[in-house]
C-alpha atoms as a PDB file:
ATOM      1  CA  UNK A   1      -1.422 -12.466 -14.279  1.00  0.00           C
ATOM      2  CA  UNK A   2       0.832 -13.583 -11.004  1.00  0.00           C
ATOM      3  CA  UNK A   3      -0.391 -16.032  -8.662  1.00  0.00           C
ATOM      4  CA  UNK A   4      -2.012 -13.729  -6.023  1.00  0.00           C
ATOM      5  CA  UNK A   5      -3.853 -11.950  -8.484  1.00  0.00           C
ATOM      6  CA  UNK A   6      -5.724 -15.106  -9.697  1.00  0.00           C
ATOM      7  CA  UNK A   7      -6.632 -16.231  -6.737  1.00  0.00           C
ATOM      8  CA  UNK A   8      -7.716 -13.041  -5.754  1.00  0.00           C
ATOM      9  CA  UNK A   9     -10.123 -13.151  -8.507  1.00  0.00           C
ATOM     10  CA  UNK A  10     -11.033 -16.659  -7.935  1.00  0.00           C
ATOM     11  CA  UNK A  11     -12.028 -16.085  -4.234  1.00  0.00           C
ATOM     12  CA  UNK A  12     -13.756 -12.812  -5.093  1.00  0.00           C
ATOM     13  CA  UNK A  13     -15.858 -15.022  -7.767  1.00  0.00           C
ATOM     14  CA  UNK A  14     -16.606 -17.714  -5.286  1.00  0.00           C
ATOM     15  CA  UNK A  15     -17.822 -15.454  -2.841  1.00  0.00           C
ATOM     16  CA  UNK A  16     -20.190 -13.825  -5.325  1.00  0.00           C
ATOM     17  CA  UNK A  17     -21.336 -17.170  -6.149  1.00  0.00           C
ATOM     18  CA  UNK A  18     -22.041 -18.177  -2.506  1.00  0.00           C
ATOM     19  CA  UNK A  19     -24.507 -14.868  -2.002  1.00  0.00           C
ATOM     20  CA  UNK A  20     -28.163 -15.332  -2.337  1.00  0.00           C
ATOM     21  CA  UNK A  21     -28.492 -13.137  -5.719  1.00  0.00           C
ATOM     22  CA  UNK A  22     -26.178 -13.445  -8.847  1.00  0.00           C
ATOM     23  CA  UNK A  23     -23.790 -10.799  -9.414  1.00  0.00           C
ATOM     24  CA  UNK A  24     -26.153 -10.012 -12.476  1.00  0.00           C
ATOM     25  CA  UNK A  25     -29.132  -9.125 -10.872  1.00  0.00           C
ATOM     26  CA  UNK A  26     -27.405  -7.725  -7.522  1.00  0.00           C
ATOM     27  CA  UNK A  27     -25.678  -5.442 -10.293  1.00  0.00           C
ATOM     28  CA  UNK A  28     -28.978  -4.161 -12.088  1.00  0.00           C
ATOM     29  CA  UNK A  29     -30.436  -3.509  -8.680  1.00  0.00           C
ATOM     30  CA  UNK A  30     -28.154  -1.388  -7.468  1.00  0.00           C
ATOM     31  CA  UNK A  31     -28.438  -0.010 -11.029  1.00  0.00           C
ATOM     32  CA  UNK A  32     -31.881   0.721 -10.371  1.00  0.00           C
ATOM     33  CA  UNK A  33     -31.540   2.034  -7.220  1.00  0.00           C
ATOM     34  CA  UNK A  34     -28.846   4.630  -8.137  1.00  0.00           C
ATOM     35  CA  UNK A  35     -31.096   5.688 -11.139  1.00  0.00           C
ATOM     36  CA  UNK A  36     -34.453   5.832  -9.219  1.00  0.00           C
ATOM     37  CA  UNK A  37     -32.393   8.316  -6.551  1.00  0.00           C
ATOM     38  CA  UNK A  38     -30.783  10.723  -9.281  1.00  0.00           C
ATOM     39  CA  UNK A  39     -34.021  10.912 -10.230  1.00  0.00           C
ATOM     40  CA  UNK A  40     -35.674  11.873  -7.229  1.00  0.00           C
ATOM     41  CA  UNK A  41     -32.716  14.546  -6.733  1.00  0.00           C
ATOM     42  CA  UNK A  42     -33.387  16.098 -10.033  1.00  0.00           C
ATOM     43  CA  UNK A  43     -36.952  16.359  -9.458  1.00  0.00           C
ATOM     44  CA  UNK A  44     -36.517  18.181  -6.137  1.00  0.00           C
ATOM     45  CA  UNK A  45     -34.146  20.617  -7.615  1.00  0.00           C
ATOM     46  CA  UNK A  46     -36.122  21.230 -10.607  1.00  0.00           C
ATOM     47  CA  UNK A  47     -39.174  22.432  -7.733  1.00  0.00           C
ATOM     48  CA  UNK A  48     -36.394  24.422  -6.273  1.00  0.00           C
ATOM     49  CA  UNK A  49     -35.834  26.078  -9.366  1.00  0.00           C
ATOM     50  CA  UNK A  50     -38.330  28.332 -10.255  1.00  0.00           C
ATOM     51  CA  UNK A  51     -39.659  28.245 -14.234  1.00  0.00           C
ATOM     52  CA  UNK A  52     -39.387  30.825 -16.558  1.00  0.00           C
ATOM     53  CA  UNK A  53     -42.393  33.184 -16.800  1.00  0.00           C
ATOM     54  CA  UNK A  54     -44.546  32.454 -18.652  1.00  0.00           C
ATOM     55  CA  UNK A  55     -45.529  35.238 -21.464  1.00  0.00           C
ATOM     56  CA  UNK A  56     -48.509  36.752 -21.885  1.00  0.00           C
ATOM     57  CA  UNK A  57     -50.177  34.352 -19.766  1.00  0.00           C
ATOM     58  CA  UNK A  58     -52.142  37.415 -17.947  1.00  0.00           C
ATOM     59  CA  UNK A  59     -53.718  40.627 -19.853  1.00  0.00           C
ATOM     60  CA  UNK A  60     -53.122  43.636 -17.754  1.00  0.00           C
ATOM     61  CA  UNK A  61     -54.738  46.645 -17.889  1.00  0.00           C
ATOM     62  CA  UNK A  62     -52.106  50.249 -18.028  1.00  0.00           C
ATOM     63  CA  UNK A  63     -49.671  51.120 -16.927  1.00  0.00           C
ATOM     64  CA  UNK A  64     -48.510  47.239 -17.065  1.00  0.00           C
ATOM     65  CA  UNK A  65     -49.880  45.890 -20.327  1.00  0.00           C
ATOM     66  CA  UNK A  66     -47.334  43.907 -22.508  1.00  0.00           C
ATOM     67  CA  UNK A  67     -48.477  45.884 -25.456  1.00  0.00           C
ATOM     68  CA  UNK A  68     -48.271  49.183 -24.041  1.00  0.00           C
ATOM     69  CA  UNK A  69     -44.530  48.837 -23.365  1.00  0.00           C
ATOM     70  CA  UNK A  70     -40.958  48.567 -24.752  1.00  0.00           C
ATOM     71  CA  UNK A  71     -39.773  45.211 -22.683  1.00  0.00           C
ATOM     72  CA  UNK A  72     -36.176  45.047 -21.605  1.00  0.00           C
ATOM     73  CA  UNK A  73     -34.542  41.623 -20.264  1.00  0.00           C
ATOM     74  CA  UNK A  74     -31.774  41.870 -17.382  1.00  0.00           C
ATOM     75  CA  UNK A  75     -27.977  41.367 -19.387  1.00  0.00           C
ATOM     76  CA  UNK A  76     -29.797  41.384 -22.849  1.00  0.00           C
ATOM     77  CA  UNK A  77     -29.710  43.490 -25.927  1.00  0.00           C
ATOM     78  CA  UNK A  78     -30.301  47.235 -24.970  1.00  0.00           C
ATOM     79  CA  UNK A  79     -33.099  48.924 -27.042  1.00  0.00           C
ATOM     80  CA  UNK A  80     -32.324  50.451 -30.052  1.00  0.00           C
ATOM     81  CA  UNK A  81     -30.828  53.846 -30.048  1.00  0.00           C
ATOM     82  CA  UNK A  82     -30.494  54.804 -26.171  1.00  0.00           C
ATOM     83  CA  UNK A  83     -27.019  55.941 -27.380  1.00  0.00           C
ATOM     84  CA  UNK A  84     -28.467  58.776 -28.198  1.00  0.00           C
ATOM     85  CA  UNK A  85     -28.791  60.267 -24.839  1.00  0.00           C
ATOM     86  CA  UNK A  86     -25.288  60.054 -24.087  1.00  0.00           C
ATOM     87  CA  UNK A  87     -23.256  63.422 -25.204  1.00  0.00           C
ATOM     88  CA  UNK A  88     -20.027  61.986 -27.670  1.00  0.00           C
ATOM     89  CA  UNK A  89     -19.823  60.356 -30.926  1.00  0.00           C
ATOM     90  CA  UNK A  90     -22.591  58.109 -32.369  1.00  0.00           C
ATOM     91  CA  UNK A  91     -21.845  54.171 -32.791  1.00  0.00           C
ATOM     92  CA  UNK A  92     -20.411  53.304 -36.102  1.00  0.00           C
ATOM     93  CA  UNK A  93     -18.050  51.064 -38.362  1.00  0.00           C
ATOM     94  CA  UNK A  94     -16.355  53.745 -40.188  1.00  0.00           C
ATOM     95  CA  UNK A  95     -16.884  57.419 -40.472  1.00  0.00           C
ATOM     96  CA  UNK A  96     -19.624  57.292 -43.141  1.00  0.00           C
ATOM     97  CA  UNK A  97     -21.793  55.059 -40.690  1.00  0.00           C
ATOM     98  CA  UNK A  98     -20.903  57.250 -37.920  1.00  0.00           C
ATOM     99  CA  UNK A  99     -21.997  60.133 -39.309  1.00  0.00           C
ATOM    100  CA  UNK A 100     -24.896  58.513 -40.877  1.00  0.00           C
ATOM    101  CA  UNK A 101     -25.876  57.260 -36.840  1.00  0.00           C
ATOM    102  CA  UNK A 102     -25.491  61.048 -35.812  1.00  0.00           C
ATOM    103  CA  UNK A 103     -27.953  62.463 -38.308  1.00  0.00           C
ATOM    104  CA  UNK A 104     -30.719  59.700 -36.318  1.00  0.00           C
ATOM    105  CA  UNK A 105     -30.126  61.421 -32.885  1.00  0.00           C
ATOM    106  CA  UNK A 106     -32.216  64.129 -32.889  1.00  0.00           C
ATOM    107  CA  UNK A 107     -35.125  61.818 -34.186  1.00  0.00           C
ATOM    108  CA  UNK A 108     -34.123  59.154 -31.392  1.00  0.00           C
ATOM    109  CA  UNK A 109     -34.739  61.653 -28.594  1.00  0.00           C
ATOM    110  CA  UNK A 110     -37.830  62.543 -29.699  1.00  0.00           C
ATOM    111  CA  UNK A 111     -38.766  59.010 -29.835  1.00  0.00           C
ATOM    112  CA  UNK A 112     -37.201  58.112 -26.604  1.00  0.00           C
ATOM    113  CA  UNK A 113     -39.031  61.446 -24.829  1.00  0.00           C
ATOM    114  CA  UNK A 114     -41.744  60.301 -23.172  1.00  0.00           C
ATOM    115  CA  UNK A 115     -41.536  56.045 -23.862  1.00  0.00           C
ATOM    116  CA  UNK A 116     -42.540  53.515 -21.151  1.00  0.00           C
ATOM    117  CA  UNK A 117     -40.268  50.482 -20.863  1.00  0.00           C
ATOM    118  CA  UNK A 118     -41.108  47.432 -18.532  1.00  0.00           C
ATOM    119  CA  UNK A 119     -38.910  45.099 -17.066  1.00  0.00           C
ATOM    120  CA  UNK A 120     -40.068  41.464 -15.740  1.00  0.00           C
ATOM    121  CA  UNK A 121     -38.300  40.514 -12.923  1.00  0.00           C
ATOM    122  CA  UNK A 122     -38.658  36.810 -10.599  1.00  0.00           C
ATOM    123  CA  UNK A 123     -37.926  35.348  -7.511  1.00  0.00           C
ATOM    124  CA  UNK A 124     -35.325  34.636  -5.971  1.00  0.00           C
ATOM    125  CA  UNK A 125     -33.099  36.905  -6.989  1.00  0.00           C
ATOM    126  CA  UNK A 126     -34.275  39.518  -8.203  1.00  0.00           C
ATOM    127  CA  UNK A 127     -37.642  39.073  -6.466  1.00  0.00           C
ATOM    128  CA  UNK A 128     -37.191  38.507  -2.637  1.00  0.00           C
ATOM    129  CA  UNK A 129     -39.014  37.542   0.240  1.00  0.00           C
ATOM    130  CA  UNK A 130     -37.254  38.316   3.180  1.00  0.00           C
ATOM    131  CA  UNK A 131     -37.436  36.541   6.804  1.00  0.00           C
ATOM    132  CA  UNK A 132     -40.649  36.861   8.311  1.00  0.00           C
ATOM    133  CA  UNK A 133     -40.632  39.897  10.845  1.00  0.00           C
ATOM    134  CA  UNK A 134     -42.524  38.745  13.811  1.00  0.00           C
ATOM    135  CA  UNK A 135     -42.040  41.661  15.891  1.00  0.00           C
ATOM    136  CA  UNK A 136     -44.109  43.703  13.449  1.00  0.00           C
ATOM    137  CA  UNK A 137     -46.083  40.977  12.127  1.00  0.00           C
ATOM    138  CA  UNK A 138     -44.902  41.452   7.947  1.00  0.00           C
ATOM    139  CA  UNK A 139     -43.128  40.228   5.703  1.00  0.00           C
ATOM    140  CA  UNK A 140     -40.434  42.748   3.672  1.00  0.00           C
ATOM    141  CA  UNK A 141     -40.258  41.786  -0.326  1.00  0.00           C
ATOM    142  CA  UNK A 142     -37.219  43.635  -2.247  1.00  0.00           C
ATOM    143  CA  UNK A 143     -37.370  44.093  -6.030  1.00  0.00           C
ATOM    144  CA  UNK A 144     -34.313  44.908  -8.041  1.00  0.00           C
ATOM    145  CA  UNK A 145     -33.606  48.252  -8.483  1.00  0.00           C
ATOM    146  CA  UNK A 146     -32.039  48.380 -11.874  1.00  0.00           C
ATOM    147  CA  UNK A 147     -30.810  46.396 -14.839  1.00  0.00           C
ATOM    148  CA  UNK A 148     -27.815  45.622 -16.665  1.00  0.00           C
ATOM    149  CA  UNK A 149     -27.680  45.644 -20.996  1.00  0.00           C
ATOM    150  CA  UNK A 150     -25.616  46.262 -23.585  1.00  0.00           C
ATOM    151  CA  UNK A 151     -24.787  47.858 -27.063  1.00  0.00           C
ATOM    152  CA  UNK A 152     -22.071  48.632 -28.912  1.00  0.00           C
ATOM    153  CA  UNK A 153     -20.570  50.863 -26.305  1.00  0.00           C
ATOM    154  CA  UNK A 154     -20.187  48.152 -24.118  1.00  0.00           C
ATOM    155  CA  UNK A 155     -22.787  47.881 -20.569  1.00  0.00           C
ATOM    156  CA  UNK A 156     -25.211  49.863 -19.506  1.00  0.00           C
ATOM    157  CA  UNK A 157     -27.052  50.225 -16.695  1.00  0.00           C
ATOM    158  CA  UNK A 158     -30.843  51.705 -16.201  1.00  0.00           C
ATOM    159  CA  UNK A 159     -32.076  52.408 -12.459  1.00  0.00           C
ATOM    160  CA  UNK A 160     -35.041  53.381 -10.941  1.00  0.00           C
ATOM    161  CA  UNK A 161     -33.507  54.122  -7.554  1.00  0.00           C
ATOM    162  CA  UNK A 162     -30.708  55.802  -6.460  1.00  0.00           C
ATOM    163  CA  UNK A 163     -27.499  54.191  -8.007  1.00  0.00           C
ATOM    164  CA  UNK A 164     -24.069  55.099  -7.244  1.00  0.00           C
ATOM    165  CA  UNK A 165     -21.397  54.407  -8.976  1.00  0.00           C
ATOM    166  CA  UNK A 166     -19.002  52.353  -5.654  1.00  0.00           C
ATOM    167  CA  UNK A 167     -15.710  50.060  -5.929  1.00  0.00           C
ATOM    168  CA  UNK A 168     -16.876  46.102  -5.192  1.00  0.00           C
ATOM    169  CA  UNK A 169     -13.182  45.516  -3.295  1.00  0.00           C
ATOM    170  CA  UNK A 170     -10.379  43.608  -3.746  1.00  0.00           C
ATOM    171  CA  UNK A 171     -12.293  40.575  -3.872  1.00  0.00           C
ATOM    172  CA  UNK A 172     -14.304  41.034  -7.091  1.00  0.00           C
ATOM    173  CA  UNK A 173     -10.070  42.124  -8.811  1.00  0.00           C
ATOM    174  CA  UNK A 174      -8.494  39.794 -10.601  1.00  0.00           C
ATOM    175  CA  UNK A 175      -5.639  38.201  -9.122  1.00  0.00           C
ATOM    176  CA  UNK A 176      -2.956  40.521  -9.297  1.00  0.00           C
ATOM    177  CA  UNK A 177      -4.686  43.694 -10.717  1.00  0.00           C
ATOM    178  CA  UNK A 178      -3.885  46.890  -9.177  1.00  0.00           C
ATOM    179  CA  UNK A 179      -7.095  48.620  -9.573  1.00  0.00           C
ATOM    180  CA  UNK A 180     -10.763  47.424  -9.706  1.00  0.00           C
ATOM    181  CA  UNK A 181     -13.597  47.876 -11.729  1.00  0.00           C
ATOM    182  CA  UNK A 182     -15.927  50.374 -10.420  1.00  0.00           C
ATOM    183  CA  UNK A 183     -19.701  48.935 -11.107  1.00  0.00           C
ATOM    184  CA  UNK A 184     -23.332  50.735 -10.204  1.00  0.00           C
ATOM    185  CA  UNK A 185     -25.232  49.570  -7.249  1.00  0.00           C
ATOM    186  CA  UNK A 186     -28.991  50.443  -7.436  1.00  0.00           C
ATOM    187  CA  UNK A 187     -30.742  49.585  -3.588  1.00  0.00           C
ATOM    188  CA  UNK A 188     -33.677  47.612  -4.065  1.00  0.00           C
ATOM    189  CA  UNK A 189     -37.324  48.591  -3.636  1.00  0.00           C
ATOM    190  CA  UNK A 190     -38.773  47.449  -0.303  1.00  0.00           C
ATOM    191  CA  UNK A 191     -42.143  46.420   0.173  1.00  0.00           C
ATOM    192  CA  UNK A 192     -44.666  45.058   3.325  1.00  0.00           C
ATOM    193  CA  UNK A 193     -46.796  42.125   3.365  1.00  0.00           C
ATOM    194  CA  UNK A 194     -48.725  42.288   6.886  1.00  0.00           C
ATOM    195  CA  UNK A 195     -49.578  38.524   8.139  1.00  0.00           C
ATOM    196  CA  UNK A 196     -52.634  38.124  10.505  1.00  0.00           C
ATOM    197  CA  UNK A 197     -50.533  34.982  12.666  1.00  0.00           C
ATOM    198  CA  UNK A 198     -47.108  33.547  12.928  1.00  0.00           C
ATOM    199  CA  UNK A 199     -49.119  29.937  10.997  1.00  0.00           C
ATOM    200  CA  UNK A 200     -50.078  32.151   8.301  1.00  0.00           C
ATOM    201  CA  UNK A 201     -46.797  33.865   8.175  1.00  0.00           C
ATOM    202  CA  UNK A 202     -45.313  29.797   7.781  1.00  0.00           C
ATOM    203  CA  UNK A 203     -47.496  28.744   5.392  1.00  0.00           C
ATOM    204  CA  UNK A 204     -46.893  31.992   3.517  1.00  0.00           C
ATOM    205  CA  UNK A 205     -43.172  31.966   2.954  1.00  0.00           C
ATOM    206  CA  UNK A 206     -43.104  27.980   2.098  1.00  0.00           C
ATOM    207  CA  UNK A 207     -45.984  28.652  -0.621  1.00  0.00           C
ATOM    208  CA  UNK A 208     -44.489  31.843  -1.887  1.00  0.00           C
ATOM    209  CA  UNK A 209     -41.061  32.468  -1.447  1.00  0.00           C
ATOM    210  CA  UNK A 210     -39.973  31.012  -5.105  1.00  0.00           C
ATOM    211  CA  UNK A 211     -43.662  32.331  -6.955  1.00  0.00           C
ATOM    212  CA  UNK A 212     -42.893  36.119  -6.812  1.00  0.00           C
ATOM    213  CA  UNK A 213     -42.283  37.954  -9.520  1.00  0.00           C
ATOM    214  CA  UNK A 214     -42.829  41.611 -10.363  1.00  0.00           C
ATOM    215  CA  UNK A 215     -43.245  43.736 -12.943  1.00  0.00           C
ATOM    216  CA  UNK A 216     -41.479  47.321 -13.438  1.00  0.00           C
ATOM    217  CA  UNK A 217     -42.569  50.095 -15.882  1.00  0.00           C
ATOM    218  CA  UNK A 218     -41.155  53.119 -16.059  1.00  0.00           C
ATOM    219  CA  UNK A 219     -39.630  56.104 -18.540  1.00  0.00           C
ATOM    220  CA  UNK A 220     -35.624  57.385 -18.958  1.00  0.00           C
ATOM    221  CA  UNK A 221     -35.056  60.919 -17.117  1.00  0.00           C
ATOM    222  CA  UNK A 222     -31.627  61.580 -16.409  1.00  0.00           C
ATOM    223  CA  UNK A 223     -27.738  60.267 -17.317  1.00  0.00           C
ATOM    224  CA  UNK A 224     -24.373  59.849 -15.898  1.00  0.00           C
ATOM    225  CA  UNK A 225     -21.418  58.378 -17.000  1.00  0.00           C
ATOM    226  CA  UNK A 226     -18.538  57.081 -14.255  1.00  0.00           C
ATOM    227  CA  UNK A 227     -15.331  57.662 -14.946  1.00  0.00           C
ATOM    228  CA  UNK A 228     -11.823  56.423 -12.819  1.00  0.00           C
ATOM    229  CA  UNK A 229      -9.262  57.199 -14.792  1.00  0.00           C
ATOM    230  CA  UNK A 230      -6.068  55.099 -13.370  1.00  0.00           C
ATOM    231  CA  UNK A 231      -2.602  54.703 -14.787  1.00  0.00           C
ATOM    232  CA  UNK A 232      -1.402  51.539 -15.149  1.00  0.00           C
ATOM    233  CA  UNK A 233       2.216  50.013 -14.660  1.00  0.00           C
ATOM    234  CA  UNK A 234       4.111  49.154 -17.771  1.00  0.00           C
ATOM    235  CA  UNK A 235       4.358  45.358 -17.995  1.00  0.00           C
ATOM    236  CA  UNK A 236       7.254  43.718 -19.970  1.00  0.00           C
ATOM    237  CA  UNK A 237       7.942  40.240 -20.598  1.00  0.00           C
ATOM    238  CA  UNK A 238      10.243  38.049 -22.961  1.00  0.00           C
ATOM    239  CA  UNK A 239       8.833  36.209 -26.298  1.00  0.00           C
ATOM    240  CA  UNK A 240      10.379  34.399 -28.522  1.00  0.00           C
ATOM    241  CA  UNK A 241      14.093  36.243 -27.419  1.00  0.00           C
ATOM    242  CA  UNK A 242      11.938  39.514 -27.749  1.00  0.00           C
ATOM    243  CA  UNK A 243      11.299  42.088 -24.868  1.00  0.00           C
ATOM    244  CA  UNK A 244       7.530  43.185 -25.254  1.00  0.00           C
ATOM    245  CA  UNK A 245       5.782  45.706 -23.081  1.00  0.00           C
ATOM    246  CA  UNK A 246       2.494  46.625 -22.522  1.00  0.00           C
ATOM    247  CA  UNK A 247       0.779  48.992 -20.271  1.00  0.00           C
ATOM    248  CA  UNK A 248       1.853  51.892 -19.116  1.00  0.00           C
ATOM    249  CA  UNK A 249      -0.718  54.528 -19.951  1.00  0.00           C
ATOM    250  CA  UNK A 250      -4.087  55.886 -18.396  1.00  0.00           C
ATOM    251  CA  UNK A 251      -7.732  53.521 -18.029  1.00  0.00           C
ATOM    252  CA  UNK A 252     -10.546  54.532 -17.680  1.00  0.00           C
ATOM    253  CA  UNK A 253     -11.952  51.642 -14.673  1.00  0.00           C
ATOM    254  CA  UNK A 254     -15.182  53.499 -13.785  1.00  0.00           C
ATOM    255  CA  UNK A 255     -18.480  52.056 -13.546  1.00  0.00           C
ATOM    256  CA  UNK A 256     -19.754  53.645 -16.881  1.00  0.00           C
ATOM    257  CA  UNK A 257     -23.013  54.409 -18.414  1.00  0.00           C
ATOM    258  CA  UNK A 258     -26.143  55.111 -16.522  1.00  0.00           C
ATOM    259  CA  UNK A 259     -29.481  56.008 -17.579  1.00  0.00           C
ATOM    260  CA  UNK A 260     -31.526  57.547 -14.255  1.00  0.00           C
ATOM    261  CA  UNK A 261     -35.346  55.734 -14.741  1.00  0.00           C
ATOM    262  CA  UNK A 262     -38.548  57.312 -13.227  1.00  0.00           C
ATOM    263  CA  UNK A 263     -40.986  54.912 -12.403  1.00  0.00           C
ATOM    264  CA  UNK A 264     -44.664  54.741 -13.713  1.00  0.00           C
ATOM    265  CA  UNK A 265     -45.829  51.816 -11.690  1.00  0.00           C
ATOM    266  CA  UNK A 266     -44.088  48.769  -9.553  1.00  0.00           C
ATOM    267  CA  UNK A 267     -46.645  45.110  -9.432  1.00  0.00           C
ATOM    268  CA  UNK A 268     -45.745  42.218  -7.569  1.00  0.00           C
ATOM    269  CA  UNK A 269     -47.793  38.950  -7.892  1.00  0.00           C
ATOM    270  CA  UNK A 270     -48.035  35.354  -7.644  1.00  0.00           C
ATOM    271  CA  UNK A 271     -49.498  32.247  -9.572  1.00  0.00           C
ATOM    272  CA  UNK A 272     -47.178  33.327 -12.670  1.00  0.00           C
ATOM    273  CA  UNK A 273     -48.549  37.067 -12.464  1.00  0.00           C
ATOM    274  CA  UNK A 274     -52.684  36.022 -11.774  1.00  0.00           C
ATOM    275  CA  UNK A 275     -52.680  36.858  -8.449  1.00  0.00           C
ATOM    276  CA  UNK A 276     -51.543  40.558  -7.409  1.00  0.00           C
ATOM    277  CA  UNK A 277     -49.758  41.309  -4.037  1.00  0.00           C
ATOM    278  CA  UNK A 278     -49.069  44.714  -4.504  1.00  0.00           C
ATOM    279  CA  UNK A 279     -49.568  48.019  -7.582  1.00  0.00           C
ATOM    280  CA  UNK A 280     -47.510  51.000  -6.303  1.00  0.00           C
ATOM    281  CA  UNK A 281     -47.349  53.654  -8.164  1.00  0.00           C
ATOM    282  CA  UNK A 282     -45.836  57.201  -7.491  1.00  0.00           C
END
């Protein structure tokens, strides 16, 4: 250690020493303190963030009983066999299971013909409450229009508005791609909340705004499959003092599957489901 450096550390010590508090204590203070405001940040986010919902906290009578339905989760496993509405070869390891798959269809169809599936959806995303329209004295609260799962095929998308297939732009591509991904875009369902005063309208959105969730049941109709069929430049590149090229041929980049839903019934509520806002059925 050189000369400067020890009495740098000398001074520093005698300066702690001259200050009311030891360095110990001063230390498990500010300890204290720095723990006591993580805290207080963690338990303001976590009231931010809104909690799962709960399940089968509320007994509903038709169309929007839990028993009554097939339930689907946004990005989860699509139910079994809604392959089978899709014209083209069934899902399979090998030919045997293949085969094995398409002998089921028929008996899928039947079983699909007809079935009510229900979706759960919650605020804030795919629940909203927008800004409070004074002018006309509402509130407008959008519910997803669609979801997203998958199977072995790959994504799929059910809707129970009008989807269309569109191109998100250059800045959903990956750097450097020359073509992008088409994806379905389903418009939300829009619904009004009238308020009696502007105070109301206030106390509304700060009670409510993160306590929305809805529930959508509804049965498969139609389906449409995307296609954009793009050829690709050849890519080549040197490995290991070998020239290797890739590329070169036709992709298919549209959005893909889509299965066209008709609804049965569309509830919103609060309170975790117990109080309803709004039942609208076609």
């Amino acid at each position: 250690m050189s000369l400067r450096t020890t009495t740098l550390v000398v001074v520093a010590a005698l300066v702690g020493a001259g200050c009311n508090k030891p360095p110990s204590k001063r230390t498990q203070e500010q300890l204290e303190a720095l723990q006591k405001k993580k805290a207080e940040e963690a338990k303001a986010k976590a009231e931010e963030k809104p909690a799962p919902l709960p399940v089968d906290v509320v007994k509903l009578d038709a169309p929007y009983n839990d028993d009554g339905n097939t339930r689907l989760q946004q990005d989860a496993a699509c139910p079994e066999g809604l392959w089978a509405l899709f014209p083209g070869q069934a899902p399979g390891a090998d030919a045997a299971e293949k085969k094995a798959n398409e002998a089921k269809r028929k008996d899928l169809l039947a079983q699909l013909k007809g079935k009510q599936f229900m979706v759960r959806l919650r605020a804030p995303t795919e629940v909203k409450l927008l800004p409070y329209d004074a002018p006309n004295g509402q509130f407008t609260i959008e519910v997803a229009g669609g979801v997203d799962c998958s199977d072995s095929f790959g994504n799929l998308t059910i809707a129970w508005t009008d989807a269309k297939a569109i191109d998100p732009g250059a800045s959903a591509a990956k750097e450097g791609a020359e073509v992008t991904q088409n994806i379905w875009q389903a418009p939300p369902m829009t619904f009004t909340v009238p308020m009696k005063s502007q105070l109301d309208a206030r106390e509304y959105e700060k009670k409510n705004h993160l306590a929305l969730s809805a529930r959508v049941v509804f049965t498969l109709d139609t389906v449409k499959v995307d296609k954009k069929l793009k050829k690709i430049s050849k890519v080549s590149e040197a490995a290991a003092g070998e020239s290797l090229g890739y590329g070169g041929g036709t992709e298919d980049w549209g959005a893909g599957r889509l299965i066209r839903a008709k609804l049965v019934g569309t509830r919103v509520a609060l309170d975790h489901e117990k109080t309803q806002v709004l039942d609208k059925r076609p």
